[in-house]
N, C-alpha and C. Protein backbone atom coordinates (compact mmCIF):
# COMPACT_ATOMS: atom_id res chain seq x y z
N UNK A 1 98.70 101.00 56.06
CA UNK A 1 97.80 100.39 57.03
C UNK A 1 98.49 99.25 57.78
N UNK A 2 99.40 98.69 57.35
CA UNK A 2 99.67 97.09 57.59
C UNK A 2 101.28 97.63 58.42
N UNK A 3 101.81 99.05 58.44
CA UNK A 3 102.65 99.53 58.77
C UNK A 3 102.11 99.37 60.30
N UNK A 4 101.20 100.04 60.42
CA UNK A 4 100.30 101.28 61.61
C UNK A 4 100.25 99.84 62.63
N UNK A 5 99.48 98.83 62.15
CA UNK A 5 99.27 97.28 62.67
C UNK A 5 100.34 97.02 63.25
N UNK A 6 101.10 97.68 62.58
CA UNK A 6 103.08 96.72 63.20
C UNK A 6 103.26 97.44 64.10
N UNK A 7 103.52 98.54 64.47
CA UNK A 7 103.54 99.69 65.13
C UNK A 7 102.82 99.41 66.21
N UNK A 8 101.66 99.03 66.20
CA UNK A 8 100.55 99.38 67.16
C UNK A 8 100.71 97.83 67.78
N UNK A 9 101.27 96.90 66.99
CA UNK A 9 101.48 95.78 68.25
C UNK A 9 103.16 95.32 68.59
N UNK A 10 103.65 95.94 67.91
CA UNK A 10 104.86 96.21 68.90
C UNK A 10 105.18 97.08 70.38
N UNK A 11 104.11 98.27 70.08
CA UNK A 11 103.80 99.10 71.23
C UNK A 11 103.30 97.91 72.37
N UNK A 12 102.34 97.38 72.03
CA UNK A 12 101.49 96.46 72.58
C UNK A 12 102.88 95.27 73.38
N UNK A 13 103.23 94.76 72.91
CA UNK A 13 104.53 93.81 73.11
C UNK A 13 105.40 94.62 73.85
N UNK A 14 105.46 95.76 73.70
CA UNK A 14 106.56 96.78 75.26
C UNK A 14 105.56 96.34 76.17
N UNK A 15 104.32 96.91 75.93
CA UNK A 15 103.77 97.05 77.25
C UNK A 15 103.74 95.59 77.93
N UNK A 16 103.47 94.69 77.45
CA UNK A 16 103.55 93.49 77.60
C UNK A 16 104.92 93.05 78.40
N UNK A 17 106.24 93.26 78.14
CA UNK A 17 106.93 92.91 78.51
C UNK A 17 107.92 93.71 79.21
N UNK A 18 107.56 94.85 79.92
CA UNK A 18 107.43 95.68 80.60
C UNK A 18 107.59 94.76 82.15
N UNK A 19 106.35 93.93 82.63
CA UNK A 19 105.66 93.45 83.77
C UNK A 19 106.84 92.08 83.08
N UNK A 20 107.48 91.75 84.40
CA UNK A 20 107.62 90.56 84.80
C UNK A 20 107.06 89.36 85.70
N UNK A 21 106.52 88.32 85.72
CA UNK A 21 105.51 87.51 85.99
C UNK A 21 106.58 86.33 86.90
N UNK A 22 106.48 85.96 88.06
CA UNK A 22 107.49 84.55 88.37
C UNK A 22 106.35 83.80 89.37
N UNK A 23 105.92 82.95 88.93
CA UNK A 23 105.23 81.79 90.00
C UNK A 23 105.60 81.55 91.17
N UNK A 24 105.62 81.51 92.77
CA UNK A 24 106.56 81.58 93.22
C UNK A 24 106.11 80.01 93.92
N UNK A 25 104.73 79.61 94.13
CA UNK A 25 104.02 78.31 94.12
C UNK A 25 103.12 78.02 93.43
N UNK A 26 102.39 76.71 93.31
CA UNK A 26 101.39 76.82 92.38
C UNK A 26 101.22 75.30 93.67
N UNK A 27 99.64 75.54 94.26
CA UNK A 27 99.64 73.89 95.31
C UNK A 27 97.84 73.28 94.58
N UNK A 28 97.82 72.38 94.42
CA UNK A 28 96.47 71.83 94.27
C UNK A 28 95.79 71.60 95.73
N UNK A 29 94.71 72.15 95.49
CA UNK A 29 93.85 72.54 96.67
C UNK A 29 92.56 71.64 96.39
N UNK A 30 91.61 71.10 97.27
CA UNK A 30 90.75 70.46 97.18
C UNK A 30 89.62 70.77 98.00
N UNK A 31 88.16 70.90 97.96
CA UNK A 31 86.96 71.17 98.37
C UNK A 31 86.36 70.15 98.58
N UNK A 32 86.00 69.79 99.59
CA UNK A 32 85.16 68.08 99.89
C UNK A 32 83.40 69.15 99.96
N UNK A 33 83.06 68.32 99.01
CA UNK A 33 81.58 68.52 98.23
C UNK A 33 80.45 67.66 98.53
N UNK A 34 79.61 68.01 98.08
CA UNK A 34 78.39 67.39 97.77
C UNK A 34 78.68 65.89 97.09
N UNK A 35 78.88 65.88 96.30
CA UNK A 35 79.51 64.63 95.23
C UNK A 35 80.46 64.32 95.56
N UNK A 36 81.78 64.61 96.17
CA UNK A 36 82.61 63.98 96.40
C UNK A 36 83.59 65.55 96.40
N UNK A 37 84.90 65.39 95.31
CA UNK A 37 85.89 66.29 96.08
C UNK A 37 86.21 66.99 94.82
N UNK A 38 85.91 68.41 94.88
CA UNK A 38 86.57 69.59 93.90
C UNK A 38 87.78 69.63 93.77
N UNK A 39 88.80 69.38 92.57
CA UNK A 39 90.04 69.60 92.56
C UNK A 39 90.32 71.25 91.96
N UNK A 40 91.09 72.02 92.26
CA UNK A 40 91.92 73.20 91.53
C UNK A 40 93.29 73.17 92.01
N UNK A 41 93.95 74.27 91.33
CA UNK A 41 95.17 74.93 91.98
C UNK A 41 95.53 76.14 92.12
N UNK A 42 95.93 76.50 92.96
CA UNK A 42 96.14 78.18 93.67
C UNK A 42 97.75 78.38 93.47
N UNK A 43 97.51 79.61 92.12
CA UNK A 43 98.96 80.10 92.03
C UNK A 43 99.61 81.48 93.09
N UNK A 44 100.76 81.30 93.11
CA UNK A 44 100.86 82.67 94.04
C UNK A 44 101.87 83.16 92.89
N UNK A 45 101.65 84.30 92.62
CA UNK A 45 102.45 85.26 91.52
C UNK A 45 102.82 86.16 91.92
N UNK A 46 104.32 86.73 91.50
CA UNK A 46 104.50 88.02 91.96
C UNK A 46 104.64 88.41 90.74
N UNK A 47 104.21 89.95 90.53
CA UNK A 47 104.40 90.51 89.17
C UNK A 47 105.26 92.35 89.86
N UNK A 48 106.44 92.13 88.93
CA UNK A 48 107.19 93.77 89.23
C UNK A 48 107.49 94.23 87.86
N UNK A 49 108.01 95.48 87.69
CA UNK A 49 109.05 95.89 86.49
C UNK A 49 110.25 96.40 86.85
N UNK A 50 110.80 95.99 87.83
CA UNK A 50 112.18 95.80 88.58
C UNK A 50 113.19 97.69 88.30
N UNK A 51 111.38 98.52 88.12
CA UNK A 51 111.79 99.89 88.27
C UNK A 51 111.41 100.25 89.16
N UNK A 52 110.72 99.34 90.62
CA UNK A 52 110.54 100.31 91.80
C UNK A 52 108.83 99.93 91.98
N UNK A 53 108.29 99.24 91.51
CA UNK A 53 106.89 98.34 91.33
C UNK A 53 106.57 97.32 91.72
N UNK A 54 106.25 96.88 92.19
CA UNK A 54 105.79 95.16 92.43
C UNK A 54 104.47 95.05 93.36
N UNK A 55 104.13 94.07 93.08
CA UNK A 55 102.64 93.02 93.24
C UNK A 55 102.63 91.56 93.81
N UNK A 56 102.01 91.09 94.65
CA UNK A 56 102.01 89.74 94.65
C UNK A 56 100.20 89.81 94.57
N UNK A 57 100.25 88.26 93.84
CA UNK A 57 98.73 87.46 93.32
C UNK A 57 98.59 86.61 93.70
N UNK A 58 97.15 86.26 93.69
CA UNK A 58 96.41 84.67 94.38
C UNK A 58 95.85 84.46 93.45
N UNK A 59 96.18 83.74 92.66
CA UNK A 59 94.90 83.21 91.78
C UNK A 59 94.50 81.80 92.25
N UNK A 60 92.68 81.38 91.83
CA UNK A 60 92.77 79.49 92.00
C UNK A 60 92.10 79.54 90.71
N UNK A 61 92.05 78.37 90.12
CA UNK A 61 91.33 77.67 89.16
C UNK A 61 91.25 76.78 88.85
N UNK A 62 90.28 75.88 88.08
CA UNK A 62 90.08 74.37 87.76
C UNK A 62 91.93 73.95 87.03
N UNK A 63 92.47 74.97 86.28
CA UNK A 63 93.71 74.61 85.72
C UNK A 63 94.53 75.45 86.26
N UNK A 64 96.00 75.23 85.87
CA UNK A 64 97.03 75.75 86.21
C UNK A 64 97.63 77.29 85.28
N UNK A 65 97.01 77.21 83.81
CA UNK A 65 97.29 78.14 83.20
C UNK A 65 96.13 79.37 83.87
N UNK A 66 94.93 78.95 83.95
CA UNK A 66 93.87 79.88 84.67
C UNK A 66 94.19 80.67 86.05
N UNK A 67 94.84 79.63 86.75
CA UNK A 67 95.38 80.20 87.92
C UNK A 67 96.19 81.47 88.17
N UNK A 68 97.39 80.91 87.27
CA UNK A 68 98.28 82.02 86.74
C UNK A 68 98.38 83.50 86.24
N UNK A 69 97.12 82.83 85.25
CA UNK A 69 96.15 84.07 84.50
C UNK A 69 95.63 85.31 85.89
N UNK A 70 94.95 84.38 86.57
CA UNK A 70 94.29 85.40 87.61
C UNK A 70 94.87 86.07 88.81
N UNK A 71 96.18 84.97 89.36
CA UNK A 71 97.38 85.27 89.81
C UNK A 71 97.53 86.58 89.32
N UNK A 72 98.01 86.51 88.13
CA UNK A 72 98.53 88.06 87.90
C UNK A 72 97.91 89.44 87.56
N UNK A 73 96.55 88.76 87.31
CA UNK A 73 95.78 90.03 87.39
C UNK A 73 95.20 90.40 88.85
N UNK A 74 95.09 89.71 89.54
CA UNK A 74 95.60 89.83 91.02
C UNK A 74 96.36 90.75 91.30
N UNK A 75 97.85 90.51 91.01
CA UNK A 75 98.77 91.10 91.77
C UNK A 75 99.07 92.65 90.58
N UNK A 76 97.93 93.12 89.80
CA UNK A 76 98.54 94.00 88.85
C UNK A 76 97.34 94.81 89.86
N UNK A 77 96.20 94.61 90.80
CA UNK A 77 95.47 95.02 91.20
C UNK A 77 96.29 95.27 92.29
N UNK A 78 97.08 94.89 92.88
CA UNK A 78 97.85 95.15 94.02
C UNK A 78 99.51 95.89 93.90
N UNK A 79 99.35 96.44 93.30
CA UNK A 79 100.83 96.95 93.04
C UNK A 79 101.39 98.09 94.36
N UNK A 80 102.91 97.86 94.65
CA UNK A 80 103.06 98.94 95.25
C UNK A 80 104.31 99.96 94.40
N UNK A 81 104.57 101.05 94.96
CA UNK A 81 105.49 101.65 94.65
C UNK A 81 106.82 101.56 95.69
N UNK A 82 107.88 101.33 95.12
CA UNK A 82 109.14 101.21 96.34
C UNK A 82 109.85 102.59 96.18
N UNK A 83 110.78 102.77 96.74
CA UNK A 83 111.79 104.09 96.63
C UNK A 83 113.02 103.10 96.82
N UNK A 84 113.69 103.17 95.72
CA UNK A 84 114.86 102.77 95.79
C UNK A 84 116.11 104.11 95.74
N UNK A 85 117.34 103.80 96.36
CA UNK A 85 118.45 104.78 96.30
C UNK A 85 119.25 104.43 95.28
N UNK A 86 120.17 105.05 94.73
CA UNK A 86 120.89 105.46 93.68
C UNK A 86 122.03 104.12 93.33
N UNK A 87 122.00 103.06 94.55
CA UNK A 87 122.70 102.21 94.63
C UNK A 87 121.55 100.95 94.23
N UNK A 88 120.54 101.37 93.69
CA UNK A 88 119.45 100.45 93.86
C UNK A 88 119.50 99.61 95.28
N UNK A 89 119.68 100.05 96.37
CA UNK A 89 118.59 99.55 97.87
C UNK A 89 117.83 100.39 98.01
N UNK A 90 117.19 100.06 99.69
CA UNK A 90 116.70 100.79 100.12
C UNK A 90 116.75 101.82 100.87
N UNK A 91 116.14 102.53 101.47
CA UNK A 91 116.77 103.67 101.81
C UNK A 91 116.75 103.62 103.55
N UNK A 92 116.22 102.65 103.89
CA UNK A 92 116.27 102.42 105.09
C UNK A 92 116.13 100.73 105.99
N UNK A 93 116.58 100.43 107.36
CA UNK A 93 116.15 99.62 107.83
C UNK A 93 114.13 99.21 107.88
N UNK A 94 114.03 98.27 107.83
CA UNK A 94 112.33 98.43 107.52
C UNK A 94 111.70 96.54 108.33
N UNK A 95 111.44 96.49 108.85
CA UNK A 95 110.24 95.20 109.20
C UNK A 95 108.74 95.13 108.55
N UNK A 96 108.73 94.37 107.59
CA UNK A 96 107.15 93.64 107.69
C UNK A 96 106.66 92.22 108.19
N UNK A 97 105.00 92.47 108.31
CA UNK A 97 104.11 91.48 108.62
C UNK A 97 103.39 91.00 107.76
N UNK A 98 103.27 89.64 107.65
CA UNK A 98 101.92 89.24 106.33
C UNK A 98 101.60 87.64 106.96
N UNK A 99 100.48 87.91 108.31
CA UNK A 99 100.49 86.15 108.72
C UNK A 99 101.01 85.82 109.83
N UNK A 100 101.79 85.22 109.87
CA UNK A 100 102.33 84.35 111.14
C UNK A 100 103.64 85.28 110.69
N UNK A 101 104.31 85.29 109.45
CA UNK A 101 105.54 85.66 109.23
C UNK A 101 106.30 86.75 109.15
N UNK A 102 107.16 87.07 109.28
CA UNK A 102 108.05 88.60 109.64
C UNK A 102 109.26 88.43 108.57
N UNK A 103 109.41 89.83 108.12
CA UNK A 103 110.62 89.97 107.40
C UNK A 103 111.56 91.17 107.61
N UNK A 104 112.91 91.12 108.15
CA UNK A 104 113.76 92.25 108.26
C UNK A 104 114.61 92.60 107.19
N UNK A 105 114.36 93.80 106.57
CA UNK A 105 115.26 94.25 105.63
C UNK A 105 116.09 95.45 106.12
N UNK A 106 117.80 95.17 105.75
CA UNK A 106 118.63 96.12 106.00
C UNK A 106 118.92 96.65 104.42
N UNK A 107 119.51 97.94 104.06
CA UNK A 107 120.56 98.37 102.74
C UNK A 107 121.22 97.79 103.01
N UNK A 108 122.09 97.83 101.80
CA UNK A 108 123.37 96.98 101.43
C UNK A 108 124.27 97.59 100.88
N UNK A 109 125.34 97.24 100.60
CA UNK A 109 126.87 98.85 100.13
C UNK A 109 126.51 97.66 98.68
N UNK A 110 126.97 99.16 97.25
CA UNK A 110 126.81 98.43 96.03
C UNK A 110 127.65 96.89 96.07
N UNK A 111 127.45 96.43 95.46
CA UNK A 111 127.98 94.70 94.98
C UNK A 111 127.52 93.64 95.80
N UNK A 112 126.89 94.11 96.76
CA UNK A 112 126.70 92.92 97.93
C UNK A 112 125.41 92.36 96.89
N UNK A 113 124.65 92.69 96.23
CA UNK A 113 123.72 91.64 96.04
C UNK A 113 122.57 91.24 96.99
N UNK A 114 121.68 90.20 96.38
CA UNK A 114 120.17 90.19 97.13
C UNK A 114 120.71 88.62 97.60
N UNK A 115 120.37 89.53 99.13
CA UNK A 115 120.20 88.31 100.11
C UNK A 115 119.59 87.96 100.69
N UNK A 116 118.07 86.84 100.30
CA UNK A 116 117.30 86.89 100.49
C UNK A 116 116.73 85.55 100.33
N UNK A 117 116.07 84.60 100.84
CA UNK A 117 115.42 83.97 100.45
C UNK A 117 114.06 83.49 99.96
N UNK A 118 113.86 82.36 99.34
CA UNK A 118 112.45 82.50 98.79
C UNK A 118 111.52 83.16 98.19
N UNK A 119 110.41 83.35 98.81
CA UNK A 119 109.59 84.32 98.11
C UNK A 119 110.03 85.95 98.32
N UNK A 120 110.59 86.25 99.41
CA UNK A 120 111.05 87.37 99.50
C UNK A 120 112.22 87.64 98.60
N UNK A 121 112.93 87.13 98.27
CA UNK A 121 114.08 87.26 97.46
C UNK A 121 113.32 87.51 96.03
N UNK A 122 112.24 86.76 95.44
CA UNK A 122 111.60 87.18 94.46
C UNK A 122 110.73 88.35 94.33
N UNK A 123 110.05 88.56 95.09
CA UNK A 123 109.57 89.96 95.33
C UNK A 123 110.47 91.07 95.24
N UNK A 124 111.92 90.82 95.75
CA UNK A 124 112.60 92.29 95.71
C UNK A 124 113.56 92.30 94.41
N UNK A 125 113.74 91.17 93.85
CA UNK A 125 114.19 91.15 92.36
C UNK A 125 113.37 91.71 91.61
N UNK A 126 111.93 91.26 91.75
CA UNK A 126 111.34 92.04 90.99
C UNK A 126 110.70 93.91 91.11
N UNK A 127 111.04 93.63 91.97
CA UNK A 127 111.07 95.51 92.23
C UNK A 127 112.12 96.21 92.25
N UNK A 128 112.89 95.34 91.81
CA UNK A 128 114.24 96.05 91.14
C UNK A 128 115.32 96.66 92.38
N UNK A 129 115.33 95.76 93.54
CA UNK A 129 115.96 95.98 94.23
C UNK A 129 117.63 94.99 94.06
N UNK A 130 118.58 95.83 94.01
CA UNK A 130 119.88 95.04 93.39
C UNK A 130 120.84 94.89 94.87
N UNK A 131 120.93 95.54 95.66
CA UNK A 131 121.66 95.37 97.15
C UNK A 131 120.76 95.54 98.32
N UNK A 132 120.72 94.28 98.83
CA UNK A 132 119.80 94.45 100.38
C UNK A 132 120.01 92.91 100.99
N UNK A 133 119.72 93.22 102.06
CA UNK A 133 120.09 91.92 103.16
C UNK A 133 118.46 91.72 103.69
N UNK A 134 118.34 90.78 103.54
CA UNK A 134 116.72 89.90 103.84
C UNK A 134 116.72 89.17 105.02
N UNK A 135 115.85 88.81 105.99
CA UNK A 135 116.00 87.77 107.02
C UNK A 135 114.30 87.15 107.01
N UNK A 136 113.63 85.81 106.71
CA UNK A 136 112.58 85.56 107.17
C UNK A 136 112.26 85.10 108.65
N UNK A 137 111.65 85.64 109.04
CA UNK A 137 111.37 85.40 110.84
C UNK A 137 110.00 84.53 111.21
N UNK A 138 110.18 84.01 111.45
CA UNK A 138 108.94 83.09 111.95
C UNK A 138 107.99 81.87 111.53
N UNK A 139 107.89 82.23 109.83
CA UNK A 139 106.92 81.25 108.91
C UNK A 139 107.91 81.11 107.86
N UNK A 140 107.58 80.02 107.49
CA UNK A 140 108.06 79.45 105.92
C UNK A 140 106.97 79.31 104.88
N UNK A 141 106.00 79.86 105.29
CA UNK A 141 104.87 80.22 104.15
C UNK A 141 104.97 81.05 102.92
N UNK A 142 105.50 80.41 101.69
CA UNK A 142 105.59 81.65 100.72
C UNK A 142 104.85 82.77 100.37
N UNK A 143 103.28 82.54 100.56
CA UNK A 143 102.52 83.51 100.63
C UNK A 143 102.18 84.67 101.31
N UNK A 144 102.59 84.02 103.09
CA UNK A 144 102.81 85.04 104.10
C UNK A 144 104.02 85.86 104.31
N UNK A 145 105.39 85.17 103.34
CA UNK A 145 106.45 85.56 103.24
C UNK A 145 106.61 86.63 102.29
N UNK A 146 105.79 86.60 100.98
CA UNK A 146 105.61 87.56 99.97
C UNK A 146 104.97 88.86 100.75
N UNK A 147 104.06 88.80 101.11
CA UNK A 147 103.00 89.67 101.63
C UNK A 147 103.86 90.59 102.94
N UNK A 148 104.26 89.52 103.53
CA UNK A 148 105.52 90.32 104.62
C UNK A 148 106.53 91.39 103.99
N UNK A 149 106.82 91.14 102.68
CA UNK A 149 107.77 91.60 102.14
C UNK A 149 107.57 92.85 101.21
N UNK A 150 106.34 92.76 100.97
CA UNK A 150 105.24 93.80 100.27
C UNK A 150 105.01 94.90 101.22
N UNK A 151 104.52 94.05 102.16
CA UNK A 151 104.31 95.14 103.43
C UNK A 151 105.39 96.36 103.64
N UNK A 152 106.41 95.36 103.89
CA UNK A 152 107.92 96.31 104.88
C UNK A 152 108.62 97.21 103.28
N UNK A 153 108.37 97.04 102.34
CA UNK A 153 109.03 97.53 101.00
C UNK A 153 107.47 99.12 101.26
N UNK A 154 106.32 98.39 101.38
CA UNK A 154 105.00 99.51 101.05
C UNK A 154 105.42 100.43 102.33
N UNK A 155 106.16 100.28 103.45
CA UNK A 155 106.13 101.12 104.72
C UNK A 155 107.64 101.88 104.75
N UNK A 156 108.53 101.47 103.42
CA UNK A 156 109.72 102.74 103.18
C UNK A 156 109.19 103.96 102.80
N UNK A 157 110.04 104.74 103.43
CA UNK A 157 109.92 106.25 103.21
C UNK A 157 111.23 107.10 102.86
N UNK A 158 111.22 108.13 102.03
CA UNK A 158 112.67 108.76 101.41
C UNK A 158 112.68 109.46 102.46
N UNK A 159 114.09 110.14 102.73
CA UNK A 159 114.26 111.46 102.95
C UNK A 159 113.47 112.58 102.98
N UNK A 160 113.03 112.65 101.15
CA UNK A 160 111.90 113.45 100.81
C UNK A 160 110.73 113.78 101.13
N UNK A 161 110.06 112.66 101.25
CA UNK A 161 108.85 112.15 101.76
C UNK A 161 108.59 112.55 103.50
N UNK A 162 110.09 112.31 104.41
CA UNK A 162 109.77 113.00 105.80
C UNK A 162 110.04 114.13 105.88
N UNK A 163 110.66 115.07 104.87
CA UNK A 163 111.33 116.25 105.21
C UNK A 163 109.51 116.97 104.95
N UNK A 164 108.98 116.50 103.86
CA UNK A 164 107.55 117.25 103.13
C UNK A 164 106.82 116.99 104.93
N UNK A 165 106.52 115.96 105.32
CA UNK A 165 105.57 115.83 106.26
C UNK A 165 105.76 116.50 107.43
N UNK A 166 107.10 117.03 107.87
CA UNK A 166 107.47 117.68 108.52
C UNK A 166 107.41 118.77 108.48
N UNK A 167 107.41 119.73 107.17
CA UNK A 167 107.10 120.88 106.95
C UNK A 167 108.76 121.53 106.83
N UNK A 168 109.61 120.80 106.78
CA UNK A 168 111.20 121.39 106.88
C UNK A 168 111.95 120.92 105.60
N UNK A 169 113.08 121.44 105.78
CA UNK A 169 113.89 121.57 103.89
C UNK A 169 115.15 120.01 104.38
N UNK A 170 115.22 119.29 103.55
CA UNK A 170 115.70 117.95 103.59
C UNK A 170 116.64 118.09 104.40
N UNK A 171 117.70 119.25 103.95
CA UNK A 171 118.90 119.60 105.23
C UNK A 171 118.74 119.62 106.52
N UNK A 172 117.76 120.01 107.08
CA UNK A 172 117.08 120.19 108.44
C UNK A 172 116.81 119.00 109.03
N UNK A 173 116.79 117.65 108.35
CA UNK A 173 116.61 116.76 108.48
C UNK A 173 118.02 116.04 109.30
N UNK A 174 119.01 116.48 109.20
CA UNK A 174 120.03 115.71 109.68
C UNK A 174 120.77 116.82 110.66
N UNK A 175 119.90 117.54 111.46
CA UNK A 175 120.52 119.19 112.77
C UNK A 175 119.99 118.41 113.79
């Protein structure tokens, strides 16, 4: 019995640590009230498993651990799927929007590494992107910067994926 227990929360502890969690802000926010002034703080979380997954979260709450908490169940409600290539990039040039802010992502030849800043640079670590070139355009908002970056990663497409919509065999793809 006390075996099965071990078993069954070690399983529990993969799954657990599976999802990687990184804060990317955490700002105290305030509500001018009735009585005077509501304090909380609003975490922004990105959560990936740096196999091709990732999420960004909003959480607020009276505390900072609460925030976090909801942050990431947030962003486990928001997950996308990426397509990464064999070099871990991407498989194509791609632009997103999230806000005021813009993000251009190019591939990268293996070893170049993530070049990227800020919140976007965390978002694509955690989706397990290992070579790509990042540019933020317009905002320095980490939140609009995440979301930009979510976007243009959610709007890649394989090879695969256009050859099917097309109705033609992948080869046909490059006549």
């Amino acid at each position: 019995m006390a075996e099965q227990r071990r078993k069954k929360s070690s399983r529990t502890k993969e799954k657990e640590t599976e999802w990687q969690e990184r804060v990317v802000q955490i700002r105290r926010v305030t509500k001018v009230v009735k009585g005077g002034k509501n304090l909380s703080f609003r975490a922004i979380v990105v959560i990936g498993n740096e196999k091709g997954q990732v999420g960004v979260g909003v959480g607020k709450a009276a505390d900072v651990i609460g925030a976090v908490k909801k942050g990431v169940a947030d962003g486990k409600k928001h997950l996308i799927d990426v397509p990464l290539t064999k070099s871990n990039s991407i498989p194509h040039i791609v632009n997103g929007v999230g806000g005021g802010a813009k993000v251009m992502m190019r591939p990268a030849a293996p070893g170049t590494g993530v070049i990227a800043g800020g919140a976007v640079r965390t978002v694509l670590e955690l989706a397990g992107v290992r070579n790509i070139l990042a540019k933020q355009l317009g905002s320095n908002n980490p939140l609009n910067n995440a979301r930009a970056a979510v976007n243009a990663l959610a709007s890649l497409r394989t090879f695969a994926d256009v050859a099917a919509e097309r109705d033609i065999p992948v080869e046909n793809l490059y006549a």
